[in-house]
PDB file of N, CA and C in Angstrom:
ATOM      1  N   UNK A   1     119.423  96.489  92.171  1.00  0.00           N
ATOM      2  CA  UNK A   1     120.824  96.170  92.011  1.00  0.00           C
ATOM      3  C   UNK A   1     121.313  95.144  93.033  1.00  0.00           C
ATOM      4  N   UNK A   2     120.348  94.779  94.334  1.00  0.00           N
ATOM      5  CA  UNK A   2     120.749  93.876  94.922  1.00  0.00           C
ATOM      6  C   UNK A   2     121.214  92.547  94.443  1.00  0.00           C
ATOM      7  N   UNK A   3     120.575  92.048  93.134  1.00  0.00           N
ATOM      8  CA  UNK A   3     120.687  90.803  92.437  1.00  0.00           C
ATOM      9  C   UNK A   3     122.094  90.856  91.852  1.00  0.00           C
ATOM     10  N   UNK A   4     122.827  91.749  91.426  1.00  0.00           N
ATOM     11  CA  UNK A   4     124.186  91.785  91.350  1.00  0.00           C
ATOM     12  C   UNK A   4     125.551  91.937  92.149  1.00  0.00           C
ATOM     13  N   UNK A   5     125.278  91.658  93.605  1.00  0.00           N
ATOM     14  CA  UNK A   5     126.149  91.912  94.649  1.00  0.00           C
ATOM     15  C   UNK A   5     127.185  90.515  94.410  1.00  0.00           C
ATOM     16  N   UNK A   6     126.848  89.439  94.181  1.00  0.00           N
ATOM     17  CA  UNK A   6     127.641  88.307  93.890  1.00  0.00           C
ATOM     18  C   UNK A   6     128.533  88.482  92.737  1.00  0.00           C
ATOM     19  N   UNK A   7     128.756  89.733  91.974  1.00  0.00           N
ATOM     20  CA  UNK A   7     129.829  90.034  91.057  1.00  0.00           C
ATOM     21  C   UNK A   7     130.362  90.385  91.530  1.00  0.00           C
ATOM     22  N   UNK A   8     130.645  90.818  92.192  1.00  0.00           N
ATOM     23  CA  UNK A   8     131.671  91.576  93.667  1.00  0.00           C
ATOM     24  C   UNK A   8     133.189  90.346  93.451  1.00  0.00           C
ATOM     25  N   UNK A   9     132.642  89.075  93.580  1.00  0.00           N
ATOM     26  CA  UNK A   9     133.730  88.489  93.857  1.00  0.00           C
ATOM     27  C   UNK A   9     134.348  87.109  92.301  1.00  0.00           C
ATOM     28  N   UNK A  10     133.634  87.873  90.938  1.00  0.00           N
ATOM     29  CA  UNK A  10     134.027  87.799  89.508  1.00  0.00           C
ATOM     30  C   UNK A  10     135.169  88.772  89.450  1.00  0.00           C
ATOM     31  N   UNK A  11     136.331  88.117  88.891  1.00  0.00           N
ATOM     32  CA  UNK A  11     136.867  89.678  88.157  1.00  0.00           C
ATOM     33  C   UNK A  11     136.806  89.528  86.863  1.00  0.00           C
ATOM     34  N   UNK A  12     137.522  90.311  85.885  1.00  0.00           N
ATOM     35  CA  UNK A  12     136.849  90.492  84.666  1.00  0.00           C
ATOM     36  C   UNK A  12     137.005  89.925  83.696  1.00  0.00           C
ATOM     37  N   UNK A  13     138.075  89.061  83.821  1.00  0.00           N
ATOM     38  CA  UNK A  13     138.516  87.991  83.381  1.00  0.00           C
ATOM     39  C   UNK A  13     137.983  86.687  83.167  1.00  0.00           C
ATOM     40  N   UNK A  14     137.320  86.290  83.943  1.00  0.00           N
ATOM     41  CA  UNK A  14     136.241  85.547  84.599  1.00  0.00           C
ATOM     42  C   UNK A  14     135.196  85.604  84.164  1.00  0.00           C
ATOM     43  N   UNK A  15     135.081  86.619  83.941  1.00  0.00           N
ATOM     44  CA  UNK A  15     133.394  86.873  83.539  1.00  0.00           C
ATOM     45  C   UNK A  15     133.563  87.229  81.453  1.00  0.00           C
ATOM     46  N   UNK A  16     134.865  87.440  81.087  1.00  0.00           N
ATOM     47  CA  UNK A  16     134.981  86.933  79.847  1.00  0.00           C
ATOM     48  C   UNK A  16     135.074  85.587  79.545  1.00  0.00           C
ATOM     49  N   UNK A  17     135.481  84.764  80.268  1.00  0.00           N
ATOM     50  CA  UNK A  17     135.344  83.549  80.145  1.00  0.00           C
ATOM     51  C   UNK A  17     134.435  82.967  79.995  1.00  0.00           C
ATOM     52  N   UNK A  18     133.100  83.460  81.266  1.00  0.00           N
ATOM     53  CA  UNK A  18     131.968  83.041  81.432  1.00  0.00           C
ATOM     54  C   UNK A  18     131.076  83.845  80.114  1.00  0.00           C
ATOM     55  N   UNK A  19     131.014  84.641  79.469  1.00  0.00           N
ATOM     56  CA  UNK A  19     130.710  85.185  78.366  1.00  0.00           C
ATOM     57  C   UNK A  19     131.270  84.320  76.760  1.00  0.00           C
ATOM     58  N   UNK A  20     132.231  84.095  76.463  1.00  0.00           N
ATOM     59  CA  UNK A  20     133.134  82.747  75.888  1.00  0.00           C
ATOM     60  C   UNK A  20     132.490  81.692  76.109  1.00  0.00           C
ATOM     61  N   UNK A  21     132.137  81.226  76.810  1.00  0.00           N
ATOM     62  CA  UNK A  21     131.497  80.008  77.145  1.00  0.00           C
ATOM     63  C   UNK A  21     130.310  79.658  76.779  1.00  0.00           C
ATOM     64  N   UNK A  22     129.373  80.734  77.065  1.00  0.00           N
ATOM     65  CA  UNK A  22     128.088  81.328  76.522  1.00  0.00           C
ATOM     66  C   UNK A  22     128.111  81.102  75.311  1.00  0.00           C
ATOM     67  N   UNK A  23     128.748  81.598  74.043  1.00  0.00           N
ATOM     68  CA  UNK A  23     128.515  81.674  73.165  1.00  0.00           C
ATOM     69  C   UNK A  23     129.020  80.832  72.399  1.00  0.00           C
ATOM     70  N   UNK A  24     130.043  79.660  72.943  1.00  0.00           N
ATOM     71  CA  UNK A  24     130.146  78.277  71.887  1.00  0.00           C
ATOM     72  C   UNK A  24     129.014  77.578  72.463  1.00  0.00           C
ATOM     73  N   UNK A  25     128.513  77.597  73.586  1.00  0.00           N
ATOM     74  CA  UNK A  25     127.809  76.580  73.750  1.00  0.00           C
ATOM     75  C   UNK A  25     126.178  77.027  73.676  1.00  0.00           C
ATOM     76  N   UNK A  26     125.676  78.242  73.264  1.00  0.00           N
ATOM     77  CA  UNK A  26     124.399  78.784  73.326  1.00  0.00           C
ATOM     78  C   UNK A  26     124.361  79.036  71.557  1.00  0.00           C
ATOM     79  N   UNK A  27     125.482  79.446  71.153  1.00  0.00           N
ATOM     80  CA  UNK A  27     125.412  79.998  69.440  1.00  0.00           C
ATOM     81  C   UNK A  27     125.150  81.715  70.120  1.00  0.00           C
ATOM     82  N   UNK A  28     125.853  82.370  68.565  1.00  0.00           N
ATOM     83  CA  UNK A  28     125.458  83.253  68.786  1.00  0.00           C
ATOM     84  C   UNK A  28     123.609  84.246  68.557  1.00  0.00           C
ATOM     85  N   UNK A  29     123.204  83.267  67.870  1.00  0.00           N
ATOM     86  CA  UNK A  29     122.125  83.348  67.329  1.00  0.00           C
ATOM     87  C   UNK A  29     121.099  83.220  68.551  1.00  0.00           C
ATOM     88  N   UNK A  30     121.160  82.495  69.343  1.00  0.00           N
ATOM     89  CA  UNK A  30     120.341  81.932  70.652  1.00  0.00           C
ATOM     90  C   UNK A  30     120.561  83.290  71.498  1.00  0.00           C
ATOM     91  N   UNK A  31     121.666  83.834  71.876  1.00  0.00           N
ATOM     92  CA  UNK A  31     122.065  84.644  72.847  1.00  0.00           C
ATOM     93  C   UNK A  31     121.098  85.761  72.838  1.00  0.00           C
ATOM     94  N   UNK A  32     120.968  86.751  72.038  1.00  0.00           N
ATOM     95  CA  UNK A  32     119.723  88.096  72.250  1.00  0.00           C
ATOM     96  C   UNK A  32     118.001  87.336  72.932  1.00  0.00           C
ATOM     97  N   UNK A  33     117.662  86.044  72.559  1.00  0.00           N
ATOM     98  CA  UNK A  33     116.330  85.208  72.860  1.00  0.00           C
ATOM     99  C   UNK A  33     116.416  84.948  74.897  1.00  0.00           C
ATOM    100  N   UNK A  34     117.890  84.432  74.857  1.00  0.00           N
ATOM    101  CA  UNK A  34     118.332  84.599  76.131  1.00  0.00           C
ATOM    102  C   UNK A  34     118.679  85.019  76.661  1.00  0.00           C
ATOM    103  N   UNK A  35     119.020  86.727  76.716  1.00  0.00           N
ATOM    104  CA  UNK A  35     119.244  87.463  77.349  1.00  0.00           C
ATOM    105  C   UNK A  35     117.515  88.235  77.330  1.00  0.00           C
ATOM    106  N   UNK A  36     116.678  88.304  76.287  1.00  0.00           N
ATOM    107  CA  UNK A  36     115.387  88.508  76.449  1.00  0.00           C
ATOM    108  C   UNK A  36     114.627  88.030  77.336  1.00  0.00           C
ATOM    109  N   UNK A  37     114.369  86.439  77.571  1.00  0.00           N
ATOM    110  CA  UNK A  37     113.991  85.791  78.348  1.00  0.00           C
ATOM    111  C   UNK A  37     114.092  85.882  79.632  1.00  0.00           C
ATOM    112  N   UNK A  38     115.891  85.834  80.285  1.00  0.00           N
ATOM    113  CA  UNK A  38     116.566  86.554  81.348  1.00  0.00           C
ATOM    114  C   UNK A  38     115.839  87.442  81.755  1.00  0.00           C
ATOM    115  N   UNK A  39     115.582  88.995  80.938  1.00  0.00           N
ATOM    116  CA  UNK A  39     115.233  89.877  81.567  1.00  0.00           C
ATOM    117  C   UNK A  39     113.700  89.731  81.967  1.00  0.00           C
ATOM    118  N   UNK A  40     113.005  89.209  81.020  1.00  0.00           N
ATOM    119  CA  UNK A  40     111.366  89.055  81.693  1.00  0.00           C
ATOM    120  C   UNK A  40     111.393  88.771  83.137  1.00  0.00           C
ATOM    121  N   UNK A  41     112.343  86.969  82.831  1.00  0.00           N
ATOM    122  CA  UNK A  41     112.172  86.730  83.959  1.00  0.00           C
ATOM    123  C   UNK A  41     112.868  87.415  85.534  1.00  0.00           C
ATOM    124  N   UNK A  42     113.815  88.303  85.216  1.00  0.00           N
ATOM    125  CA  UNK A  42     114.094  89.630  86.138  1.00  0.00           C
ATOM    126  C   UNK A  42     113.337  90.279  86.416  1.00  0.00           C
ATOM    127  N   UNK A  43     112.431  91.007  85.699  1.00  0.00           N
ATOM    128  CA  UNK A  43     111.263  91.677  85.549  1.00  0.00           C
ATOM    129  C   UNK A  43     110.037  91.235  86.056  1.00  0.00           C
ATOM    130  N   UNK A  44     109.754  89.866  86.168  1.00  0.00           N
ATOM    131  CA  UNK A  44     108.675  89.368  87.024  1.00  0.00           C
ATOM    132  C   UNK A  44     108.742  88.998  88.437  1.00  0.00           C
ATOM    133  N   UNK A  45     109.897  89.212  88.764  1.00  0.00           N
ATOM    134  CA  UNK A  45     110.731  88.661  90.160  1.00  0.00           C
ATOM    135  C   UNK A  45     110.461  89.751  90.644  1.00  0.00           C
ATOM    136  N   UNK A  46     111.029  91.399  89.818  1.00  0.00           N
ATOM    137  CA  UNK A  46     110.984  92.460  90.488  1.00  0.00           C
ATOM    138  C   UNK A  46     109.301  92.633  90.697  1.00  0.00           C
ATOM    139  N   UNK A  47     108.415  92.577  89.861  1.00  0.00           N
ATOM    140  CA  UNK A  47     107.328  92.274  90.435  1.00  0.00           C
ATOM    141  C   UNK A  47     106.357  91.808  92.001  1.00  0.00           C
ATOM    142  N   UNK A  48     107.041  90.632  91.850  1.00  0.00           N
ATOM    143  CA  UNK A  48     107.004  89.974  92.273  1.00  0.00           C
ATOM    144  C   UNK A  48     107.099  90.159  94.112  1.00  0.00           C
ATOM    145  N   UNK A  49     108.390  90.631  93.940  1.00  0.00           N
ATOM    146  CA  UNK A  49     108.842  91.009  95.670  1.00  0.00           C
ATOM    147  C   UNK A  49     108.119  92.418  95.634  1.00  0.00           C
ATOM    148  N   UNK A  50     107.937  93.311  94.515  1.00  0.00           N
ATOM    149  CA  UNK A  50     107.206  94.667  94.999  1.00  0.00           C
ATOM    150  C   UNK A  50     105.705  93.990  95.863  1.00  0.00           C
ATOM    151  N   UNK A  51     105.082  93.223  94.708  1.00  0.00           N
ATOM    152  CA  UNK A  51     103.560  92.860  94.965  1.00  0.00           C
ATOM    153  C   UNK A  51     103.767  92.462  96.404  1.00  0.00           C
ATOM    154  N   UNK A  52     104.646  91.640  96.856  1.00  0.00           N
ATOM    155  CA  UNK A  52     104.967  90.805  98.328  1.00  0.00           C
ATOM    156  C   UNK A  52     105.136  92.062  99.252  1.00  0.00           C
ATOM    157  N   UNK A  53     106.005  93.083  98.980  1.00  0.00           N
ATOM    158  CA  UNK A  53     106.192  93.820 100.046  1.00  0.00           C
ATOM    159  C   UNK A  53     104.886  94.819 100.132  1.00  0.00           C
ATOM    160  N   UNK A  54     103.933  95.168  99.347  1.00  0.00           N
ATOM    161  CA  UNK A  54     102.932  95.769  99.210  1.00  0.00           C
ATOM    162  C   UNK A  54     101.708  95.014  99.913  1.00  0.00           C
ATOM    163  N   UNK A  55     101.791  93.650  99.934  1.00  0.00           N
ATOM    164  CA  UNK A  55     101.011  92.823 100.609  1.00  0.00           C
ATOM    165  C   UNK A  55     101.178  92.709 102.042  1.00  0.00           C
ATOM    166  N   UNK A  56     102.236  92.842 102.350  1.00  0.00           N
ATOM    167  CA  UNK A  56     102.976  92.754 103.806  1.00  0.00           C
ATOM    168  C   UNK A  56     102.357  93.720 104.560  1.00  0.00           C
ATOM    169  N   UNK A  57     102.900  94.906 103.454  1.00  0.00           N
ATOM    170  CA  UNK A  57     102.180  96.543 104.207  1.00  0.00           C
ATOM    171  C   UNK A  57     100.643  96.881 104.811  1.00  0.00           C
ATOM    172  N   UNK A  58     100.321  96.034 103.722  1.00  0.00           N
ATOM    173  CA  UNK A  58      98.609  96.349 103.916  1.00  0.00           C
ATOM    174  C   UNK A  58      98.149  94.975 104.655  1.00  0.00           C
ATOM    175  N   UNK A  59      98.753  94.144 104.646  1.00  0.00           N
ATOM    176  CA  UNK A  59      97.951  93.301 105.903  1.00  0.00           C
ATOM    177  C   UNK A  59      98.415  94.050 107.058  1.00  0.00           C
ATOM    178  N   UNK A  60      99.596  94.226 107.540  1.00  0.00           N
ATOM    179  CA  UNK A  60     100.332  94.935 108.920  1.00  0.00           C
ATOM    180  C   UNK A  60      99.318  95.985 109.375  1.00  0.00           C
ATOM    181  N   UNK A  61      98.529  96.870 107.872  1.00  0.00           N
ATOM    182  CA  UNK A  61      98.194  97.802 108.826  1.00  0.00           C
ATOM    183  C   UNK A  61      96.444  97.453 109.269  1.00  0.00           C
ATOM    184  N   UNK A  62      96.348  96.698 108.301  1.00  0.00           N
ATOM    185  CA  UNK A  62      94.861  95.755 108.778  1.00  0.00           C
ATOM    186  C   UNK A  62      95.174  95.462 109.857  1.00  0.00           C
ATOM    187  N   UNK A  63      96.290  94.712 110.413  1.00  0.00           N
ATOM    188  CA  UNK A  63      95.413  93.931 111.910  1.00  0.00           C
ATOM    189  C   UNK A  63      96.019  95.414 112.990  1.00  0.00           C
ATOM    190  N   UNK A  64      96.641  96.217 112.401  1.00  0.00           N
ATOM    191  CA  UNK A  64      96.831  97.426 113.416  1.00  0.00           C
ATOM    192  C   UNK A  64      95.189  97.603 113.498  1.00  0.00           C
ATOM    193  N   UNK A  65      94.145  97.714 112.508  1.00  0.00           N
ATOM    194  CA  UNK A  65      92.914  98.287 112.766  1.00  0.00           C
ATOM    195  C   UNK A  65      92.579  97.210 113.624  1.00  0.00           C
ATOM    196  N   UNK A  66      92.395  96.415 113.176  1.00  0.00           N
ATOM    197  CA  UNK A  66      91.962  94.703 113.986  1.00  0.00           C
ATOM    198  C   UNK A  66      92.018  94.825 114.966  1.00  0.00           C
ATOM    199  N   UNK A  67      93.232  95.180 115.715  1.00  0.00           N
ATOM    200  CA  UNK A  67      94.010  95.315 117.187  1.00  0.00           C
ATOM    201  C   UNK A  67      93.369  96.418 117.799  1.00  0.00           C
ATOM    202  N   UNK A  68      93.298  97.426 116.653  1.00  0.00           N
ATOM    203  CA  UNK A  68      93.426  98.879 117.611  1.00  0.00           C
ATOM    204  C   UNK A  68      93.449  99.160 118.926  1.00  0.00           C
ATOM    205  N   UNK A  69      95.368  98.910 119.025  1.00  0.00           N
ATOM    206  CA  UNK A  69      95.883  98.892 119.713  1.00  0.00           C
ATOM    207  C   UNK A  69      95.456 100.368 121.291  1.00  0.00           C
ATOM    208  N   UNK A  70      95.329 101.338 120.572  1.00  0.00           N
ATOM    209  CA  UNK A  70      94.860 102.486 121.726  1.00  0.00           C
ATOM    210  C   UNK A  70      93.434 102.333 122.377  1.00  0.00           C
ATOM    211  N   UNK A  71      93.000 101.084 122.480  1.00  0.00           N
ATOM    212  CA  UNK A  71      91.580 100.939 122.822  1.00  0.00           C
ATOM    213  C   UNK A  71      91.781 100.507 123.640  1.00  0.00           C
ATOM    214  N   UNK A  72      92.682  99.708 123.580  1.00  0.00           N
ATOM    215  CA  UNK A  72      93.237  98.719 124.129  1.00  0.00           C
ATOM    216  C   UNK A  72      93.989  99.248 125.278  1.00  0.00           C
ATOM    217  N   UNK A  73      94.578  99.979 125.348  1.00  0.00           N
ATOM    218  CA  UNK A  73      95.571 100.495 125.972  1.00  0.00           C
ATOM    219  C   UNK A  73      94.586 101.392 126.936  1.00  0.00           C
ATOM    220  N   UNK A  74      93.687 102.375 126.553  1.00  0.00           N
ATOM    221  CA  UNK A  74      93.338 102.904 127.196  1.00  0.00           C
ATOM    222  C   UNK A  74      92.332 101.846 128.364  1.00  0.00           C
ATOM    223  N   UNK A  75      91.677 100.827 127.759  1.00  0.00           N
ATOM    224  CA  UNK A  75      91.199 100.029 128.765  1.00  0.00           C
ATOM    225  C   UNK A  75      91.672  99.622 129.849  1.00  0.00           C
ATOM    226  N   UNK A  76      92.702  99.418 129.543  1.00  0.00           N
ATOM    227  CA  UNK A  76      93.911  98.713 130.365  1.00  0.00           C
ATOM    228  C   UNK A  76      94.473  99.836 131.602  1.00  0.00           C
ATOM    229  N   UNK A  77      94.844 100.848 130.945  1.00  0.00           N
ATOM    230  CA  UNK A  77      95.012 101.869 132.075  1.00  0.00           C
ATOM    231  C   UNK A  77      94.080 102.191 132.777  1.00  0.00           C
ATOM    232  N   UNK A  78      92.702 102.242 132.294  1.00  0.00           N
ATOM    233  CA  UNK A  78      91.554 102.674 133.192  1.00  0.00           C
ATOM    234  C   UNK A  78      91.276 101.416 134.611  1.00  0.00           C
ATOM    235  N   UNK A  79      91.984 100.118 133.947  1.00  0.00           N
ATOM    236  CA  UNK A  79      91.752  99.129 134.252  1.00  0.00           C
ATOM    237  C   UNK A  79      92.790  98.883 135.823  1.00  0.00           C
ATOM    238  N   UNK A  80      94.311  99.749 135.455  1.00  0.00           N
ATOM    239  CA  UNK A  80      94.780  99.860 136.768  1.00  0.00           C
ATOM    240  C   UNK A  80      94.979 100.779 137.499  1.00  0.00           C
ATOM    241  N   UNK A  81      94.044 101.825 136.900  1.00  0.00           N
ATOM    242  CA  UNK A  81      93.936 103.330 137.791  1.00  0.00           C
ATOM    243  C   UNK A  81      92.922 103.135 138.487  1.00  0.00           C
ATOM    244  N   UNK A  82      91.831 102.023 138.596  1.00  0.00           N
ATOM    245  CA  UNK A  82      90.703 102.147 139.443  1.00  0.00           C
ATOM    246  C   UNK A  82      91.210 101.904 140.417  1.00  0.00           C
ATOM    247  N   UNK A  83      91.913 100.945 140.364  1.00  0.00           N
ATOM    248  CA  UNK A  83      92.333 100.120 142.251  1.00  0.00           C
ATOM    249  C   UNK A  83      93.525 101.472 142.860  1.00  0.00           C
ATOM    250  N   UNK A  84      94.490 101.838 141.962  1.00  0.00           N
ATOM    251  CA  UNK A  84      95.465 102.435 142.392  1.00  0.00           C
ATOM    252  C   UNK A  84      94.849 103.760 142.955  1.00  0.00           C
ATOM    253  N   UNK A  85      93.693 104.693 142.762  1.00  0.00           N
ATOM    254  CA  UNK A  85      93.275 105.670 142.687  1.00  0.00           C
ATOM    255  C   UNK A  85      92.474 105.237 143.979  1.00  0.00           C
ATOM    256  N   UNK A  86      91.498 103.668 144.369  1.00  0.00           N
ATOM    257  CA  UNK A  86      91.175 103.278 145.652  1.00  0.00           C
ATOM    258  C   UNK A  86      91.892 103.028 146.698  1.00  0.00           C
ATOM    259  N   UNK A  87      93.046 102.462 146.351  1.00  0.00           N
ATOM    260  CA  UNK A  87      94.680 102.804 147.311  1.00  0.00           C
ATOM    261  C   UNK A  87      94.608 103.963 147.920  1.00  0.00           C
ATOM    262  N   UNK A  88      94.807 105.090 146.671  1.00  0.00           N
ATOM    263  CA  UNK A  88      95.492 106.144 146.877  1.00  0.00           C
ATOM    264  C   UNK A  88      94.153 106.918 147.880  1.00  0.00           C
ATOM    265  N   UNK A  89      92.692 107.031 147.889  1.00  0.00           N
ATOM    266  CA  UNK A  89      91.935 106.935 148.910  1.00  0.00           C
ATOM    267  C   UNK A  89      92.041 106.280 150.099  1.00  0.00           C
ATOM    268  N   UNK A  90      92.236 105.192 149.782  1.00  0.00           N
ATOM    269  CA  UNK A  90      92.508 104.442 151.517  1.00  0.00           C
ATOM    270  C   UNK A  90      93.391 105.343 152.451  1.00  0.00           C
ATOM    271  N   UNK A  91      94.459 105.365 151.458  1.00  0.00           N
ATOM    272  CA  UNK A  91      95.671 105.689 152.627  1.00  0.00           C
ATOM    273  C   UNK A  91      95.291 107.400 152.992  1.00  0.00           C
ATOM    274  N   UNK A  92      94.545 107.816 151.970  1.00  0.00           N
ATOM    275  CA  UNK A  92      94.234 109.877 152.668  1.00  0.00           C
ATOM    276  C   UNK A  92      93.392 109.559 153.717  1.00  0.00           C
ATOM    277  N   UNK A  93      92.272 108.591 153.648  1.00  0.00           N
ATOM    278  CA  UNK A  93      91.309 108.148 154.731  1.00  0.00           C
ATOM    279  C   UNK A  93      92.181 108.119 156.010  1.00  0.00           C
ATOM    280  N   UNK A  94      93.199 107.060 155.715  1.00  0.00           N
ATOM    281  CA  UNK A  94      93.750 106.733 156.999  1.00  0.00           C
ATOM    282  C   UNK A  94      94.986 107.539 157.580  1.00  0.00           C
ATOM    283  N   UNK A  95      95.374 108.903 156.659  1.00  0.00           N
ATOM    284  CA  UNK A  95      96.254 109.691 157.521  1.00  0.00           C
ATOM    285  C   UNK A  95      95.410 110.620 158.187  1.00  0.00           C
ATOM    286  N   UNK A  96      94.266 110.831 157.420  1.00  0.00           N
ATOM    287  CA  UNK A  96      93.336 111.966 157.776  1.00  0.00           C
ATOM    288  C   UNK A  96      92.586 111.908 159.261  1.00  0.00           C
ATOM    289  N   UNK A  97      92.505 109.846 159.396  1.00  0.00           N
ATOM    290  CA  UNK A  97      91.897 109.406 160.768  1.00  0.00           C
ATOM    291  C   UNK A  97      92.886 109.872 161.470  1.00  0.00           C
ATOM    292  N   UNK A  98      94.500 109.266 161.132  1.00  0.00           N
ATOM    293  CA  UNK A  98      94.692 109.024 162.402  1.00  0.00           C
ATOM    294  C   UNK A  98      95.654 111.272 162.766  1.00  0.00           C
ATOM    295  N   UNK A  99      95.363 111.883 161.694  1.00  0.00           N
ATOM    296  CA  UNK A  99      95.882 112.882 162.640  1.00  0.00           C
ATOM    297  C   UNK A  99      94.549 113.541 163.410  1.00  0.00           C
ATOM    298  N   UNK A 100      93.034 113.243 162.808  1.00  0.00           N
ATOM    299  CA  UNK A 100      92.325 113.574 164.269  1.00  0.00           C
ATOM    300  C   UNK A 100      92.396 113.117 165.243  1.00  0.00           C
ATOM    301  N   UNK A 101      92.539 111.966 165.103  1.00  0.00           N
ATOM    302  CA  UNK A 101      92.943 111.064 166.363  1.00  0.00           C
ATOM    303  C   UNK A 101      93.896 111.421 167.522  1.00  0.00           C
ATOM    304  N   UNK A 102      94.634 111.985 166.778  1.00  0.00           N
ATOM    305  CA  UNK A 102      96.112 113.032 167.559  1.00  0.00           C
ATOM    306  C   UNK A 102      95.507 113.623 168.013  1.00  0.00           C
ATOM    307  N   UNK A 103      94.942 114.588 167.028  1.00  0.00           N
ATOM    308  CA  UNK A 103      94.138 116.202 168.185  1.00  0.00           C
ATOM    309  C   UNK A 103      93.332 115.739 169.161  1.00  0.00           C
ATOM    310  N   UNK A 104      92.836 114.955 169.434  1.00  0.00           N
ATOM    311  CA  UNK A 104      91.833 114.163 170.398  1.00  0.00           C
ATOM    312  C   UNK A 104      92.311 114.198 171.744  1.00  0.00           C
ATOM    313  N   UNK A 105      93.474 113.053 171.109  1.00  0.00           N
ATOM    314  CA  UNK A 105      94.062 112.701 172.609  1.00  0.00           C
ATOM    315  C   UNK A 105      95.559 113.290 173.185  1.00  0.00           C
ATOM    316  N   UNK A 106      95.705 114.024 172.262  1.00  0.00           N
ATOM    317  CA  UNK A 106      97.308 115.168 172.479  1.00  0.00           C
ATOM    318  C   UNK A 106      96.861 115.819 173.952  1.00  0.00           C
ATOM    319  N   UNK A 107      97.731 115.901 174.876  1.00  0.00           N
ATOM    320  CA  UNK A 107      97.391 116.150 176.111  1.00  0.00           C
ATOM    321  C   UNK A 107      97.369 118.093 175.730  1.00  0.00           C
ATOM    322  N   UNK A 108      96.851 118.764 176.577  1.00  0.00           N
ATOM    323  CA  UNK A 108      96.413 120.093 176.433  1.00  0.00           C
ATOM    324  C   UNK A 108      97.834 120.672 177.380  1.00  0.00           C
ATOM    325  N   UNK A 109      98.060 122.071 176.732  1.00  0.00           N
ATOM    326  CA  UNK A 109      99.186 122.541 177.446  1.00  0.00           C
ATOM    327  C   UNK A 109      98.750 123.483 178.477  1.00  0.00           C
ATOM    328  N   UNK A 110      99.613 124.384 178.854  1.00  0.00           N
ATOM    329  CA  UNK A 110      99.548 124.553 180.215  1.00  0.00           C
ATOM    330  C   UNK A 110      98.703 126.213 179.475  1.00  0.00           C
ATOM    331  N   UNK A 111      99.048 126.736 178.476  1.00  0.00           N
ATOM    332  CA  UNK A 111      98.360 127.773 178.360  1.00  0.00           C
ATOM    333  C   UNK A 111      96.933 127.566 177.401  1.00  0.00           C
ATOM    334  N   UNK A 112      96.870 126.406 177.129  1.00  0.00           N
ATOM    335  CA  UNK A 112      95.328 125.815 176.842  1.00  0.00           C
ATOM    336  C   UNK A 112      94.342 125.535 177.884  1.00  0.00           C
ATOM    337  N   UNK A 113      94.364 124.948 178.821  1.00  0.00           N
ATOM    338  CA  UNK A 113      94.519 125.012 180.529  1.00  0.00           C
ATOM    339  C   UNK A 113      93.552 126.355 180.796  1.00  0.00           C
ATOM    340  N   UNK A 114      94.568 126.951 180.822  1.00  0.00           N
ATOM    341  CA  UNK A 114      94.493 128.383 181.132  1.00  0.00           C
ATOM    342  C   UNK A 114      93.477 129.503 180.410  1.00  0.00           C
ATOM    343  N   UNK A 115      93.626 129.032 178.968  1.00  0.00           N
ATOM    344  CA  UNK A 115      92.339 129.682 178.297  1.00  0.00           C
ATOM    345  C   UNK A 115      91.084 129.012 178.498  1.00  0.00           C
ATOM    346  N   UNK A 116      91.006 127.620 178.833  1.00  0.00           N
ATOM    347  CA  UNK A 116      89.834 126.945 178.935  1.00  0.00           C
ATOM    348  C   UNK A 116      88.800 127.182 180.382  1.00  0.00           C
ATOM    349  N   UNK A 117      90.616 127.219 181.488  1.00  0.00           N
ATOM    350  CA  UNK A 117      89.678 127.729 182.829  1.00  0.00           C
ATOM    351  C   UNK A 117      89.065 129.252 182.952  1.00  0.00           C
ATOM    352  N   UNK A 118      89.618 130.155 182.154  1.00  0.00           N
ATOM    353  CA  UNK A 118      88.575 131.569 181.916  1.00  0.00           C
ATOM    354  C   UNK A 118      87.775 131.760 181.191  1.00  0.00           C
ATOM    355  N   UNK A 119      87.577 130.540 180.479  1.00  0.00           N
ATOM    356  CA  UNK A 119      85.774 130.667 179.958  1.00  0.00           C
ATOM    357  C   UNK A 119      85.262 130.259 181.008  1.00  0.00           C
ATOM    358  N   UNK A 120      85.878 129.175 181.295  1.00  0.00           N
ATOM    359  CA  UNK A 120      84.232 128.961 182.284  1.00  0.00           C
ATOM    360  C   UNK A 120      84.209 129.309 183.594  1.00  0.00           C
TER     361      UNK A 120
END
């Protein structure tokens, strides 16, 4: 029914006219051949855009296979979780150094001292 939205702005008057017109200048005899004709050619149009939008569909989902897009994707993530995941190592490496590093050189208290001089 989309092909009839431009009657919207016929009124009916108008479109007897345009019907009147038709028929001194087509005969009435011509008119059923051309309104036959008309409809084929309606009928092959509607065709026509079905076959097109059916073609559309099935190429779209071809190059989805083509693409396959989640292969893709997953590569890609594996691709920036390696480094981020070697980051995320570096930096445990380097809190892990530097709090031994603390216990090392943290000066000893006065009752550490004290337990250390009665061992020996």
């Amino acid at each position: 029914m989309d092909y009839l939205l431009f009657l919207n702005d016929i009124a009916g008057t108008e479109i007897l006219v345009i019907l009147l017109f038709v028929l001194l200048f087509f005969g009435a005899n011509s008119i059923p051949s051309i309104a036959k004709s008309m409809g084929r050619v309606i009928y092959q149009i509607r065709n026509a855009t079905s076959d097109l939008k059916e073609e559309i569909k099935n190429s779209s989902t071809e190059m989805k296979k083509d693409l396959n897009l989640n292969e893709l994707i997953k590569e890609t993530e594996e691709e920036i979780r390696a480094p981020m995941d070697q980051v995320l190592t570096n930096i445990d490496h380097t809190v892990n150094y530097e709090s031994k590093n603390e216990s090392k050189s943290k000066p000893k208290t006065e009752t550490e001292e004290s337990k250390q001089n009665e061992t020996s």
